[in-house]
N, C-alpha and C. Protein backbone atom coordinates (compact mmCIF):
# COMPACT_ATOMS: atom_id res chain seq x y z
N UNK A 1 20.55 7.04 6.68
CA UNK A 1 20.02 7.81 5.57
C UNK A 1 21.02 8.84 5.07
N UNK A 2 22.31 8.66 5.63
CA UNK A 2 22.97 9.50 5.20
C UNK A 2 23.45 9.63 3.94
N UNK A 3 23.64 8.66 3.40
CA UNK A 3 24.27 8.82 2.01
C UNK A 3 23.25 7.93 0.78
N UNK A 4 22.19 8.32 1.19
CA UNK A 4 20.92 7.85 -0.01
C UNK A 4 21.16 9.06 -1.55
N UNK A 5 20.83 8.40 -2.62
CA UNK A 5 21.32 8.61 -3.47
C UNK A 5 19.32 8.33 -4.44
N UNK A 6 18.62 9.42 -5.55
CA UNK A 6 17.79 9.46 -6.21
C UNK A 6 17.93 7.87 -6.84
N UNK A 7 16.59 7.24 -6.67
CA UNK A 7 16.74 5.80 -6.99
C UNK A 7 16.80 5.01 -6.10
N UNK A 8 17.68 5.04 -4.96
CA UNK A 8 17.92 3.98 -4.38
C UNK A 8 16.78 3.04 -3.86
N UNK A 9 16.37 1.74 -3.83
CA UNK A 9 15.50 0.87 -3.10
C UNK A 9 15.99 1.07 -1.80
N UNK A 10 14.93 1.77 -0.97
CA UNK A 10 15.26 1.55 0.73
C UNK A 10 14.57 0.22 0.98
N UNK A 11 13.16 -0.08 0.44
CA UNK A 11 12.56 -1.24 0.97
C UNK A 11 11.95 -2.22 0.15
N UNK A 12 11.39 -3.12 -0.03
CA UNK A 12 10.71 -3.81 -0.84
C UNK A 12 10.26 -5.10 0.53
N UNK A 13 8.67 -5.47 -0.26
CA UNK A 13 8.19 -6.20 0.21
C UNK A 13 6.93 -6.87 -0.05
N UNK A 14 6.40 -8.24 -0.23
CA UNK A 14 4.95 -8.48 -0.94
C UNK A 14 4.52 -8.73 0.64
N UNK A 15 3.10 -8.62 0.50
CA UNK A 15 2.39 -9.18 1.53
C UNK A 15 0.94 -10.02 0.80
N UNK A 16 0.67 -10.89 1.17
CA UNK A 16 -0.59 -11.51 0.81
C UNK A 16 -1.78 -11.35 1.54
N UNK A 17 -2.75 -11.09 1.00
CA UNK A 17 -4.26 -10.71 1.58
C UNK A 17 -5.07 -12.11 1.49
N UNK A 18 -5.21 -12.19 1.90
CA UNK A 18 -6.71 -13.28 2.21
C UNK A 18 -7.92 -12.82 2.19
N UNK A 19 -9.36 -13.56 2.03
CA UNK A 19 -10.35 -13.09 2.65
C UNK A 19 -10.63 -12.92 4.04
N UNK A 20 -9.84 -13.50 4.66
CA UNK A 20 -9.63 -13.27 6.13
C UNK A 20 -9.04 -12.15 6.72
N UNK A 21 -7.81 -11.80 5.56
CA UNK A 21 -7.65 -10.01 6.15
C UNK A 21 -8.07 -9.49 5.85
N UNK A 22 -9.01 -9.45 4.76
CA UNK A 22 -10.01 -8.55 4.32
C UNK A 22 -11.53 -8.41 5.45
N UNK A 23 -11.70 -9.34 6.53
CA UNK A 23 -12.77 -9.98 7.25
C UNK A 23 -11.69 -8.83 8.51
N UNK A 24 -10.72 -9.23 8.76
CA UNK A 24 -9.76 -8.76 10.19
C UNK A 24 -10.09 -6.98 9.84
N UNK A 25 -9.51 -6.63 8.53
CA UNK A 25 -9.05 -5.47 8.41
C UNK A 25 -10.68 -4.37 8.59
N UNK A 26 -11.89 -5.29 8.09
CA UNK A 26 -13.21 -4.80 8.17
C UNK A 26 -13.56 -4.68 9.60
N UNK A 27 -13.24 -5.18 10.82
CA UNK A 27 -13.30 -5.12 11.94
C UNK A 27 -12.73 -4.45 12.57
N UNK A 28 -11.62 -4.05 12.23
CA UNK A 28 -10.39 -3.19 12.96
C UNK A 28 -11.14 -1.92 12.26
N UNK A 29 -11.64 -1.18 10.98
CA UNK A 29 -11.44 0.02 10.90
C UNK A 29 -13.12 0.07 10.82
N UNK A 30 -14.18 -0.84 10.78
CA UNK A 30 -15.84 -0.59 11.04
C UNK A 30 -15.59 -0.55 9.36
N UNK A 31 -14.98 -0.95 8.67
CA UNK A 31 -15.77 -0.80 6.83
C UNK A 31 -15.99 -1.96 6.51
N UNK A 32 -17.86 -1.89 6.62
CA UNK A 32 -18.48 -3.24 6.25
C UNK A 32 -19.01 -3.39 5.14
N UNK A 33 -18.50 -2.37 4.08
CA UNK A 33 -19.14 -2.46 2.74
C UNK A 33 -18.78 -3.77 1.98
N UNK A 34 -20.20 -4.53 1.68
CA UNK A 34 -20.12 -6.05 1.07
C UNK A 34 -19.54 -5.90 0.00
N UNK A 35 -18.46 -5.47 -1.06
CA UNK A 35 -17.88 -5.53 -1.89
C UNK A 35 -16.33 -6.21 -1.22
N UNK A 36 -15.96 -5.69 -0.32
CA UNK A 36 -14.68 -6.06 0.26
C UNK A 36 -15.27 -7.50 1.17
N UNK A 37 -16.03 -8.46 0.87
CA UNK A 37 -16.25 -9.85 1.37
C UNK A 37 -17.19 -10.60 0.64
N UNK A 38 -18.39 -10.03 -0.34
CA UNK A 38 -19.43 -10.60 -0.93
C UNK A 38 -19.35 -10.49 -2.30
N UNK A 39 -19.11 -11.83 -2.77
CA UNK A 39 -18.86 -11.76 -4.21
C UNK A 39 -20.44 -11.64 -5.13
N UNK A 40 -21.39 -11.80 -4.45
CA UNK A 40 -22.56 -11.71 -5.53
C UNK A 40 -22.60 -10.45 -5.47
N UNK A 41 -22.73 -9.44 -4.42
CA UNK A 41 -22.63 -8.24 -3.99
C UNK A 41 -21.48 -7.08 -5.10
N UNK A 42 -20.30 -8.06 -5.28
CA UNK A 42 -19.51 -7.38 -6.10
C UNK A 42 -19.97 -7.55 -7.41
N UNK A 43 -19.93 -8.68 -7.69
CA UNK A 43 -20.88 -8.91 -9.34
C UNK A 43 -21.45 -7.78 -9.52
N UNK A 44 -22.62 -7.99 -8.78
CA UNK A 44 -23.95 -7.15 -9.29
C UNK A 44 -23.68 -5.78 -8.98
N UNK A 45 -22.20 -4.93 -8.42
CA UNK A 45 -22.61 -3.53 -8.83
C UNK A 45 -21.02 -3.22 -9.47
N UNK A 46 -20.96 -4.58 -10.88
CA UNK A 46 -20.13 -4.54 -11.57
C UNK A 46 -18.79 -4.42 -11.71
N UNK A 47 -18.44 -4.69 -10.18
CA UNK A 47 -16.78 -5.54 -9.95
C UNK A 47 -16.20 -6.62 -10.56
N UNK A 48 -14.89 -6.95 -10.58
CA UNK A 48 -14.54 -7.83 -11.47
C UNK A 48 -14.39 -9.01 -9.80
N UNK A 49 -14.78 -8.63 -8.64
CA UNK A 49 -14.71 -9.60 -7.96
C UNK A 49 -14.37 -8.65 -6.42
N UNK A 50 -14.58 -9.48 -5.26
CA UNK A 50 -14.01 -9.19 -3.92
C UNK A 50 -12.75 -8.40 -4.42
N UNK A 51 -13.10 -6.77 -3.47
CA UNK A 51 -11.99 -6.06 -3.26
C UNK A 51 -11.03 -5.92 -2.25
N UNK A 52 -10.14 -5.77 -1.93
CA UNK A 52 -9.41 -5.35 -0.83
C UNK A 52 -9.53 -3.67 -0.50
N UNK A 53 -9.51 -3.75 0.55
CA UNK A 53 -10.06 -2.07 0.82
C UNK A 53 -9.02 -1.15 0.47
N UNK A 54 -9.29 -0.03 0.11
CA UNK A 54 -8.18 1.00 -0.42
C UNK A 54 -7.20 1.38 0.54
N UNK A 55 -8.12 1.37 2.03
CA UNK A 55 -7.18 1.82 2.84
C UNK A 55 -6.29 0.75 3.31
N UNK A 56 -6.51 -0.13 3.25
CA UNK A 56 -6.22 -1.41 3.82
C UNK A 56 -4.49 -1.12 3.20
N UNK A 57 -5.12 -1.31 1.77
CA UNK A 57 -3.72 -1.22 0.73
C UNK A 57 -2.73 0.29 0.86
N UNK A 58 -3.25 1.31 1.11
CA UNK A 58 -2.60 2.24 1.55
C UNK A 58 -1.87 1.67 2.72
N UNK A 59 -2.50 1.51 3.50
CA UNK A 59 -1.64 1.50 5.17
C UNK A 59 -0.62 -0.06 4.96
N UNK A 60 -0.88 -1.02 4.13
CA UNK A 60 0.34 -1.89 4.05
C UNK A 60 1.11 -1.32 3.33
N UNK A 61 1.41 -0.76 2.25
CA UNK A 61 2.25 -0.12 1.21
C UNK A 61 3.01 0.95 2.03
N UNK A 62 2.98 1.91 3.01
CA UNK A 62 3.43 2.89 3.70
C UNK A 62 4.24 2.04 4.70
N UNK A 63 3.39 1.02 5.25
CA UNK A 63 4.37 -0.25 6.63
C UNK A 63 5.74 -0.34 6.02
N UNK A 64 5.63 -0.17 4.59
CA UNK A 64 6.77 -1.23 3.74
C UNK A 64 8.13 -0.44 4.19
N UNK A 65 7.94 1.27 4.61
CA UNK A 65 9.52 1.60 4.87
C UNK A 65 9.77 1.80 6.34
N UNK A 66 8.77 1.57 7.45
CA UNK A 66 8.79 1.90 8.83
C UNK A 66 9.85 1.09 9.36
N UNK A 67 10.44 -0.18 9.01
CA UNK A 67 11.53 -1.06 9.53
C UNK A 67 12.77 -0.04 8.63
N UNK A 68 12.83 0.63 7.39
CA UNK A 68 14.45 1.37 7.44
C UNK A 68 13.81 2.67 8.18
N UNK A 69 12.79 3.54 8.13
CA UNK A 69 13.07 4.38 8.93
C UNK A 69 13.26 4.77 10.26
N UNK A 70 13.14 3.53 10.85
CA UNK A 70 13.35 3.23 12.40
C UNK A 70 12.37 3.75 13.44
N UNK A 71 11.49 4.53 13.00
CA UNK A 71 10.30 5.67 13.54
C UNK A 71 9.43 5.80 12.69
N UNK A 72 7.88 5.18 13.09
CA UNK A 72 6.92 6.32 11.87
C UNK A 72 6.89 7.13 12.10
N UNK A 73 7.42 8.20 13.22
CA UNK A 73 7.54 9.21 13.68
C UNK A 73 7.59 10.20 12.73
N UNK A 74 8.71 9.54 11.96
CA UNK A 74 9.20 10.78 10.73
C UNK A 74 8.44 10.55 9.92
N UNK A 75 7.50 10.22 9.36
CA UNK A 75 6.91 10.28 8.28
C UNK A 75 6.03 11.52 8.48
N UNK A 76 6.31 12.66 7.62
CA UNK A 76 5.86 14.30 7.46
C UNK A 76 4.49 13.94 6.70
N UNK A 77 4.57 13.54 5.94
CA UNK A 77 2.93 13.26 4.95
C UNK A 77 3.55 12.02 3.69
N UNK A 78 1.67 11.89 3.55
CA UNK A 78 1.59 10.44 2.37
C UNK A 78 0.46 10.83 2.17
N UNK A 79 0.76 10.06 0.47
CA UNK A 79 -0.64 10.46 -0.09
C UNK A 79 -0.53 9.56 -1.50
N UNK A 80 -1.34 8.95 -1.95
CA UNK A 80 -2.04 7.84 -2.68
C UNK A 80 -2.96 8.77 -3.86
N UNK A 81 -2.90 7.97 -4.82
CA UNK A 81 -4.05 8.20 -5.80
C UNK A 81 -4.68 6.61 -6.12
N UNK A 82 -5.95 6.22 -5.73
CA UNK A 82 -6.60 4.66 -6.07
C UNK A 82 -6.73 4.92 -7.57
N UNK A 83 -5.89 3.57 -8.48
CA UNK A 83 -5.72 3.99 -9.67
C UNK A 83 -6.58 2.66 -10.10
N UNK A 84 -6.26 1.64 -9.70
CA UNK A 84 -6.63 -0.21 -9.87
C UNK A 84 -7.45 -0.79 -8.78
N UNK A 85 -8.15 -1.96 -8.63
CA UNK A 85 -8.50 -2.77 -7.64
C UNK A 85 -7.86 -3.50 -7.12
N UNK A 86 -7.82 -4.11 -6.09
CA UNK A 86 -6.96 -5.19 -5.37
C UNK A 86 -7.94 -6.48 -5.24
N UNK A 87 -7.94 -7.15 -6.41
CA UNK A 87 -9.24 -8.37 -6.59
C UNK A 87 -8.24 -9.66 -5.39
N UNK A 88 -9.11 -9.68 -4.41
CA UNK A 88 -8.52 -10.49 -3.69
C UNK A 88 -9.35 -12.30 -4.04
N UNK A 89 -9.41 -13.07 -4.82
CA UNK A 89 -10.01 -14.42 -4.85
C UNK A 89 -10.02 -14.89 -3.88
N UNK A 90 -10.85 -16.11 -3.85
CA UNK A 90 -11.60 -16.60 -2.92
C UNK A 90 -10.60 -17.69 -2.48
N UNK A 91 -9.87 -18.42 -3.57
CA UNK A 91 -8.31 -19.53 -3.37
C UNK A 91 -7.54 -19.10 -2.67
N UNK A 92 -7.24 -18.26 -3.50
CA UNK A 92 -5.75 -17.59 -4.06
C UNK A 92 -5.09 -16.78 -3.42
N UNK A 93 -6.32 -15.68 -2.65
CA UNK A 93 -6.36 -14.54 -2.09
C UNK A 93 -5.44 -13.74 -3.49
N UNK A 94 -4.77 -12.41 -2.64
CA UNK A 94 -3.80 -11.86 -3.79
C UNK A 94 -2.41 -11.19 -3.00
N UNK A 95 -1.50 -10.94 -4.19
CA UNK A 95 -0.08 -10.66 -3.33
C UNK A 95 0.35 -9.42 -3.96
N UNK A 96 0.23 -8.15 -3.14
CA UNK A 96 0.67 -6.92 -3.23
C UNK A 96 1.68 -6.77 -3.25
N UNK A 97 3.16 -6.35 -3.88
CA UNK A 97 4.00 -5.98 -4.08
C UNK A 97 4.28 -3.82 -3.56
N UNK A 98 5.39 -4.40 -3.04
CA UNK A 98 5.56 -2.95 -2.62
C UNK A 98 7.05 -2.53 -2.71
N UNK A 99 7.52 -1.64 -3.57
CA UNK A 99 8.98 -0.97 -3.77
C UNK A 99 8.99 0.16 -3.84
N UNK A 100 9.85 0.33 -2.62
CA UNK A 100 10.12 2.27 -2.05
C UNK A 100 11.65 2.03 -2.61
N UNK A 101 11.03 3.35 -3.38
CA UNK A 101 13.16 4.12 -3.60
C UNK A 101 12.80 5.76 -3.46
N UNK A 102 13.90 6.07 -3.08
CA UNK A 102 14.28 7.46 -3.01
C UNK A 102 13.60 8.83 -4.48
N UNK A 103 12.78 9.15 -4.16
CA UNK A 103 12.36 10.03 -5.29
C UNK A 103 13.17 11.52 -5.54
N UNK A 104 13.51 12.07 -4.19
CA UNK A 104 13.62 13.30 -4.12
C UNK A 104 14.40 13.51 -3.08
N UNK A 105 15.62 14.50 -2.62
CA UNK A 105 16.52 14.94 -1.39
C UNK A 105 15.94 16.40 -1.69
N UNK A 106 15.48 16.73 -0.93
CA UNK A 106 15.18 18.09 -0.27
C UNK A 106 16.13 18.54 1.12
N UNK A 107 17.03 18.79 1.13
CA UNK A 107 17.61 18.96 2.87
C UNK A 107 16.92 18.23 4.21
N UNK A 108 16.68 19.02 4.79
CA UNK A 108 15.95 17.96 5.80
C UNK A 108 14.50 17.07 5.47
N UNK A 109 14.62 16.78 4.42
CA UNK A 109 13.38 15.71 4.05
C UNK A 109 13.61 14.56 2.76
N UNK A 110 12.96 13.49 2.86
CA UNK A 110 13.40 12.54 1.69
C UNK A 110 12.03 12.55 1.19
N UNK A 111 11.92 12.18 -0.16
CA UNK A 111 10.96 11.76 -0.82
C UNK A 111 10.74 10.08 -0.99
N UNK A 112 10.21 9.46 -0.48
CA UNK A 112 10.31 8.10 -0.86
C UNK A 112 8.91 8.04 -1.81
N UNK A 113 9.11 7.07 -2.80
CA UNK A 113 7.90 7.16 -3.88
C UNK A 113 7.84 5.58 -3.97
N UNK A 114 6.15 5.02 -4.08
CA UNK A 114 6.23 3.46 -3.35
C UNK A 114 6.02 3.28 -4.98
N UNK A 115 5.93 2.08 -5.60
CA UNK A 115 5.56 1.60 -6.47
C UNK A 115 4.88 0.43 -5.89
N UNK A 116 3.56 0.29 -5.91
CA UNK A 116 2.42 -0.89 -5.57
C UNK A 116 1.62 -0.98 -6.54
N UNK A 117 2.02 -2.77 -6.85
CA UNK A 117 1.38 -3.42 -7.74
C UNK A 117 0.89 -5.06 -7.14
N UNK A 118 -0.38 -5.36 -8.01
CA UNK A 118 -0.69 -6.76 -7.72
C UNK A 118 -0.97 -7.26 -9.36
N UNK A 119 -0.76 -8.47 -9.66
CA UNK A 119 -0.55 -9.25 -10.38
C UNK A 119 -0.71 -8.45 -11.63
N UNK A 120 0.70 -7.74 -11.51
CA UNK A 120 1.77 -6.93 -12.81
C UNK A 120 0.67 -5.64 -13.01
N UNK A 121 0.23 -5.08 -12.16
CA UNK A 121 -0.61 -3.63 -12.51
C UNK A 121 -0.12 -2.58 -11.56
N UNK A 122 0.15 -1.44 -11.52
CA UNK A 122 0.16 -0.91 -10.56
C UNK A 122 -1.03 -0.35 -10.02
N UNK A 123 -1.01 -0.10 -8.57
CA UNK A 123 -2.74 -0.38 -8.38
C UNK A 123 -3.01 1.43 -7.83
N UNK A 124 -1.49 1.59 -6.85
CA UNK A 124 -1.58 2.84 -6.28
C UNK A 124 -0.90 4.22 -7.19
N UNK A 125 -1.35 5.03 -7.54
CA UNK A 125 -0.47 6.24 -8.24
C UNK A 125 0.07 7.30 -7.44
N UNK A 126 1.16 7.64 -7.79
CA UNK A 126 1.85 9.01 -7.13
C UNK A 126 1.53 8.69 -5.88
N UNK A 127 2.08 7.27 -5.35
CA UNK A 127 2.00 7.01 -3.94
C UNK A 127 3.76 7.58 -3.65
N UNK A 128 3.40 8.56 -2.41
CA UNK A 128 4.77 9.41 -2.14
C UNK A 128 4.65 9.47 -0.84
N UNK A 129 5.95 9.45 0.12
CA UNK A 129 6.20 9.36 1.27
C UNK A 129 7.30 10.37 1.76
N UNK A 130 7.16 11.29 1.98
CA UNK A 130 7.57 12.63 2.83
C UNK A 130 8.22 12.27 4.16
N UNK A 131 9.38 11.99 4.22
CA UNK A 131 9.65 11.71 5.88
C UNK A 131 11.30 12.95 5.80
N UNK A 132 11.25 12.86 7.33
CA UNK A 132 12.35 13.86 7.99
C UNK A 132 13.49 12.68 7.85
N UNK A 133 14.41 13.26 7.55
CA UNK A 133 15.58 12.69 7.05
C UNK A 133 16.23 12.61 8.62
N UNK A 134 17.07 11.62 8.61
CA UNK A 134 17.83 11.22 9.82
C UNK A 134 19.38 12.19 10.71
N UNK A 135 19.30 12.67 11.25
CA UNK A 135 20.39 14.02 11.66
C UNK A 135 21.62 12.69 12.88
């Protein structure tokens, strides 16, 4: 991290959701709200379809720089604004896109700022990643 430069891509990465990680990810954190698995359920309280959970999509979008920062250790704070849905189909599932570059050098801290999008929207806003810079 020594010689990162405003801009730079540290990471990039898509991951694909299924209804099955949407089924895994509902088990691992207890959120059994039928919108994130039941499509009549989503209909009727006016979804455009099965969601992927917010957090779900937070915590993959943040994974995206833990292989360059070598430690989640350093990560000081993160923080998300839910701007879009993550309509995961029932085929298709859906494929999250995730690109961290350098927002900000503060001395001992980097700004990494994610850009997450699924099929050409961005879904997360002023998603920003605060980590301790490498000594």
């Amino acid at each position: 991290m020594t010689s990162l430069e405003i801009g730079t891509v540290v990471a990039e990465r898509t991951v694909h959701l299924t209804r099955a990680s949407l089924v895994r990810y509902a088990g691992a954190s207890g959120d059994f709200n039928p919108i994130h698995y039941n499509d009549a359920v989503a209909e009727r309280v006016g979804l455009p379809g099965v969601l992927a959970h917010g957090m779900l999509t937070m915590g993959l979008a943040v994974e995206t720089i833990v292989e360059w920062l070598g430690d989640s250790g350093r990560i000081l704070e993160y923080g998300v604004r839910f701007t879009r849905p993550v309509v995961v189909d029932t085929e298709t599932g859906a494929d999250v896109t995730v690109v961290a570059k350098v927002g900000a050098l503060d001395g001992d801290a980097v700004r990494i700022d994610l850009t997450v999008s699924h099929d050409g929207t961005t879904v997360l806003g002023k998603a920003q990643v605060r980590v301790r810079a490498a000594f």
